[in-house]
N, C-alpha and C. Protein backbone atom coordinates (compact mmCIF):
# COMPACT_ATOMS: atom_id res chain seq x y z
N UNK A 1 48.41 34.45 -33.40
CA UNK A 1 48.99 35.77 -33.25
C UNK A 1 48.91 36.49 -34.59
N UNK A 2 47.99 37.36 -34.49
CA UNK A 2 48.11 38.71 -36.04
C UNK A 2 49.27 38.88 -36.61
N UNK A 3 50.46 39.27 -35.58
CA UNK A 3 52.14 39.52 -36.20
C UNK A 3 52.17 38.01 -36.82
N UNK A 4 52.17 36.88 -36.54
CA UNK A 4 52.50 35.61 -37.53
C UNK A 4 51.82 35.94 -38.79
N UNK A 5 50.74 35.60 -38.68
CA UNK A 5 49.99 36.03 -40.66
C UNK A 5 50.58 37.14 -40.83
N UNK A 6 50.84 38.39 -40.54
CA UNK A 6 51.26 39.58 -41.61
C UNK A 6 52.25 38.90 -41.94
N UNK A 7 53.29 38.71 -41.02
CA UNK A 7 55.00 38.15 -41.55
C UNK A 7 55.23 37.22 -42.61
N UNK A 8 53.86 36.04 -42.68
CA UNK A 8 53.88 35.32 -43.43
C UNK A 8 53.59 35.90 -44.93
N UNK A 9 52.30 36.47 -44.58
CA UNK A 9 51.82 36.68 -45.82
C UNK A 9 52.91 37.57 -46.82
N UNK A 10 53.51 38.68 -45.64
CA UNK A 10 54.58 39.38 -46.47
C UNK A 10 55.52 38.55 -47.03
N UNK A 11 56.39 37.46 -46.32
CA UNK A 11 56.85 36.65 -46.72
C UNK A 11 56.57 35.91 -48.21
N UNK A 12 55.11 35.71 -48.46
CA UNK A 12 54.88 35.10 -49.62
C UNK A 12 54.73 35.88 -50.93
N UNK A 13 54.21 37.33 -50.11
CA UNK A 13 54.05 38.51 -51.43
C UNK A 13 56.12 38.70 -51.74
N UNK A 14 56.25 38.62 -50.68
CA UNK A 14 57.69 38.66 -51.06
C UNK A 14 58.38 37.79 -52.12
N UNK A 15 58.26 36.75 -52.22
CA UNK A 15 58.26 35.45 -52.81
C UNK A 15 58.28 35.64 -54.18
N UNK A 16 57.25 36.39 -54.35
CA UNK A 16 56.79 36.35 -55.38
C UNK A 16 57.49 37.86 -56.45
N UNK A 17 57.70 38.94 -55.71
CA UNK A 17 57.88 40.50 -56.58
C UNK A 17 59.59 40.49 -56.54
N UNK A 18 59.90 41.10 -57.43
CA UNK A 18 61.60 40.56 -57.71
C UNK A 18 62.53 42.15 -56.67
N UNK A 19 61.87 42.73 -56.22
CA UNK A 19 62.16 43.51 -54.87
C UNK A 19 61.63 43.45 -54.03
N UNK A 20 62.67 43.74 -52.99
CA UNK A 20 62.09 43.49 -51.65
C UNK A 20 60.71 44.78 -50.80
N UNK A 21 60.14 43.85 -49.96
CA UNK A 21 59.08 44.91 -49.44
C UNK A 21 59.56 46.00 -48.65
N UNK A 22 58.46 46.80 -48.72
CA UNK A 22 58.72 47.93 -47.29
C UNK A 22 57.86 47.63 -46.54
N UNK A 23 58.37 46.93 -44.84
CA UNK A 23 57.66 46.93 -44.02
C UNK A 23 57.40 47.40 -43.23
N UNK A 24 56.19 48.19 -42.56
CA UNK A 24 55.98 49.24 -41.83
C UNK A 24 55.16 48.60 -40.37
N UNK A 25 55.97 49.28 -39.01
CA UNK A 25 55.98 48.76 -38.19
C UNK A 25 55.39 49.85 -37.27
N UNK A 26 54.19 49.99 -36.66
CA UNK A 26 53.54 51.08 -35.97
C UNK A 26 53.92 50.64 -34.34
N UNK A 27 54.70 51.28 -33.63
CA UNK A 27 54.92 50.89 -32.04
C UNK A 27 54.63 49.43 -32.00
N UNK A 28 55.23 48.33 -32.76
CA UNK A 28 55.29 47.03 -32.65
C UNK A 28 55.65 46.61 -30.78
N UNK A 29 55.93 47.39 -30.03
CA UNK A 29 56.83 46.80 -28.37
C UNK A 29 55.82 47.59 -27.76
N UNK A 30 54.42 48.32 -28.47
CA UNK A 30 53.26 48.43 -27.57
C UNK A 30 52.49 47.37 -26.83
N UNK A 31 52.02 46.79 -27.79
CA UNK A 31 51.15 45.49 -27.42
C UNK A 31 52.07 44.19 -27.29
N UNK A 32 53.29 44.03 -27.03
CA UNK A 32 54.23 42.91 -26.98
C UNK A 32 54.97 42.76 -25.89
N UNK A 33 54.77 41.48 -25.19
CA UNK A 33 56.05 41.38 -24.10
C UNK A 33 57.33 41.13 -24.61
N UNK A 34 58.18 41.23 -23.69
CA UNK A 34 59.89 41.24 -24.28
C UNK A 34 59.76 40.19 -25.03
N UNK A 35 59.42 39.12 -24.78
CA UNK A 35 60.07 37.79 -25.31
C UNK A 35 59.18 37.80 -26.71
N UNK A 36 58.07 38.02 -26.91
CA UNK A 36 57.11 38.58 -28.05
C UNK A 36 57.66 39.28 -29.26
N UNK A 37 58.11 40.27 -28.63
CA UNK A 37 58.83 41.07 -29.12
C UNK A 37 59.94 41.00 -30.11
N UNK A 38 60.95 40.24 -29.29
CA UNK A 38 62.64 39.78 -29.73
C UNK A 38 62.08 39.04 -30.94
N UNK A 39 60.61 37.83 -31.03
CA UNK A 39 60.76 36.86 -31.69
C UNK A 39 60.35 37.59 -32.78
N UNK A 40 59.45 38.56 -32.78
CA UNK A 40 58.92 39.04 -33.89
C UNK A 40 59.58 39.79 -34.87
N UNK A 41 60.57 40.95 -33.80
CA UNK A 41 61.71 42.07 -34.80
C UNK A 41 63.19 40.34 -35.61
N UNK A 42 63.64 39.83 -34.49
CA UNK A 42 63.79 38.52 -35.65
C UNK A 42 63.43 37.69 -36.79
N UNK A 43 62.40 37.81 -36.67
CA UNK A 43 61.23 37.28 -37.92
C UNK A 43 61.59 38.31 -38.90
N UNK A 44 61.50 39.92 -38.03
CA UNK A 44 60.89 40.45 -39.39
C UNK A 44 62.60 40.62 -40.13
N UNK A 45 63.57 40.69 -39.65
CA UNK A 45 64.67 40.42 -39.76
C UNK A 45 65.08 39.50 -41.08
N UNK A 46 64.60 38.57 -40.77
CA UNK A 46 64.84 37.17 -41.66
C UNK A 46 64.09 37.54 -42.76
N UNK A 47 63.04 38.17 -42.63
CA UNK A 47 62.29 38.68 -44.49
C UNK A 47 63.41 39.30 -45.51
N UNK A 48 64.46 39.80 -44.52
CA UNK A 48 65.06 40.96 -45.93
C UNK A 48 64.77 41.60 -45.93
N UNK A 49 63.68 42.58 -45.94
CA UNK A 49 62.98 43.70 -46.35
C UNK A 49 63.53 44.43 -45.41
N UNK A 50 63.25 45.80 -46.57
CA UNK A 50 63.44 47.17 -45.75
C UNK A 50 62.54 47.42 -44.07
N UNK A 51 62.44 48.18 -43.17
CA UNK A 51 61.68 48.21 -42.11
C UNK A 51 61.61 49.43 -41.86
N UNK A 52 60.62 50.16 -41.67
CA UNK A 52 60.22 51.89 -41.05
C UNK A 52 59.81 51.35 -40.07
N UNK A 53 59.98 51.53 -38.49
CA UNK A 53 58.95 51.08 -37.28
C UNK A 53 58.86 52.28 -36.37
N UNK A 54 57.91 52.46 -36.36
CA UNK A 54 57.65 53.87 -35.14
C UNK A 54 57.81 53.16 -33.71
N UNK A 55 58.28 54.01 -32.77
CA UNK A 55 58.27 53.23 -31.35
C UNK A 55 58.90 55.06 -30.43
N UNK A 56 57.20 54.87 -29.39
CA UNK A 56 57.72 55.57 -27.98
C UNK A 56 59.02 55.58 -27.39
N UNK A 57 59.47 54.32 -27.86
CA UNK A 57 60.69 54.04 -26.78
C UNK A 57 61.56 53.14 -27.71
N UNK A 58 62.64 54.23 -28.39
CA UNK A 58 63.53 53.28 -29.51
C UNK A 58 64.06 52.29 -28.82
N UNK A 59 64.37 52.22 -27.47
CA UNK A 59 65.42 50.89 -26.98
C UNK A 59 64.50 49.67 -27.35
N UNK A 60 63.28 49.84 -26.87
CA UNK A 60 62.17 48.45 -27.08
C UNK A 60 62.56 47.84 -28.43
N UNK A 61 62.43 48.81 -29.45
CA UNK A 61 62.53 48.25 -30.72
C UNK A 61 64.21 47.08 -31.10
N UNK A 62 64.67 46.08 -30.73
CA UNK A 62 65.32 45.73 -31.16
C UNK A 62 65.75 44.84 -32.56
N UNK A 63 66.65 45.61 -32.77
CA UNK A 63 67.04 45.00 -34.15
C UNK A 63 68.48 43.96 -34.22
N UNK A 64 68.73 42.82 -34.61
CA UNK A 64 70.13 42.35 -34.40
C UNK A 64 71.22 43.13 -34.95
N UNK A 65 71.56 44.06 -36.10
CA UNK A 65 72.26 44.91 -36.44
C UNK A 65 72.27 46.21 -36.03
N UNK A 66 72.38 47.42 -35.27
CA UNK A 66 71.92 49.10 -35.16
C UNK A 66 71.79 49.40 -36.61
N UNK A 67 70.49 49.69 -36.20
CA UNK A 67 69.44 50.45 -37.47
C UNK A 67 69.79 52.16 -37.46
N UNK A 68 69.58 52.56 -38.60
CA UNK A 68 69.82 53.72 -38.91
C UNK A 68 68.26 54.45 -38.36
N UNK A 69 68.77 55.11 -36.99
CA UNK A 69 66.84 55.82 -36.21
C UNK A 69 67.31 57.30 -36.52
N UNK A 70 66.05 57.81 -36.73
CA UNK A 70 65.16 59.50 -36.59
C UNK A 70 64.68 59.89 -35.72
N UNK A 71 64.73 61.00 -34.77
CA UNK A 71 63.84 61.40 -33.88
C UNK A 71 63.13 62.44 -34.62
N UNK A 72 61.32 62.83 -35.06
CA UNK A 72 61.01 63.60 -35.41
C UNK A 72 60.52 64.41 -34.17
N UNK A 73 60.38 65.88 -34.42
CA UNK A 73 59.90 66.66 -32.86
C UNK A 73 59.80 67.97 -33.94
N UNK A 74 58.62 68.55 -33.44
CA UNK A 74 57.87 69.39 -34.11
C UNK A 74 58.21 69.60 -35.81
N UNK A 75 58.20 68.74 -36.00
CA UNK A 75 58.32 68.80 -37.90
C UNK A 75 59.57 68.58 -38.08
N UNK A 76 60.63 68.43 -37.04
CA UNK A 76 62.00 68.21 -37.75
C UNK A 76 62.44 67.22 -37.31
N UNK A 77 63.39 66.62 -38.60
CA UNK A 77 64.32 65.22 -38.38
C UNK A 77 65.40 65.25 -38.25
N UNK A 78 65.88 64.79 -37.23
CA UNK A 78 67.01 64.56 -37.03
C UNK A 78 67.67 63.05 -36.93
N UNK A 79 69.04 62.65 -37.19
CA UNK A 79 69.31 61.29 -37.09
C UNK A 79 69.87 60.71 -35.55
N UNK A 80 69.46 60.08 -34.78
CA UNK A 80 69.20 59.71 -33.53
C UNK A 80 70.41 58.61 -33.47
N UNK A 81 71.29 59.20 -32.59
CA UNK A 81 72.31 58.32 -32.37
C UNK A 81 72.31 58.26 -30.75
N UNK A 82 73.28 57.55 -29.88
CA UNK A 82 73.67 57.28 -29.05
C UNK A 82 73.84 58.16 -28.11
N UNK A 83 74.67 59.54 -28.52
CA UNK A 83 75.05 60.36 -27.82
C UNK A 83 73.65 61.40 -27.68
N UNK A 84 72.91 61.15 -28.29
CA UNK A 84 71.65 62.02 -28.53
C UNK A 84 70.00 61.34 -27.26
N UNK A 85 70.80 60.32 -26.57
CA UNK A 85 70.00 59.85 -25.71
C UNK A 85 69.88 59.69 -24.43
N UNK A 86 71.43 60.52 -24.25
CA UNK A 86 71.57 61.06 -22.67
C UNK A 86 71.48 62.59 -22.78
């Protein structure tokens, strides 16, 4: 699986630089089934590192803590909470 080597390898560049990475996550719950999925945002979890992940569909993206999300829409950001999804 491609997601294992990146995680790793970040893992080891990690290892090594005395701050943590920024890991950037392009619609990671595109190409992933649920169970795929859970194992991988866990993984990336366990690095430490910061995480930016784009996703069609923020619910897919799970994180074990609520992550601080953005909805961008025509050039503007806004901070994407709960009440902002009904």
């Amino acid at each position: 699986m491609a997601s294992a080597l990146i995680l790793a390898a970040t893992a080891v560049v990690q290892s090594h630089l005395e701050r943590p990475l920024l890991l950037l996550l392009d619609d990671p719950a595109a190409e992933l089934d649920n169970d795929s999925l859970t194992r991988l945002m866990a993984a990336v979890v366990a690095l430490g590192c910061q995480v930016i992940a784009t996703s069609l569909d923020p619910d897919l993206v799970l994180f074990p803590e609520p992550p601080t999300m953005f909805h961008v829409e025509q050039g503007d950001v806004v901070e994407y909470t709960a009440k902002d999804s009904g």
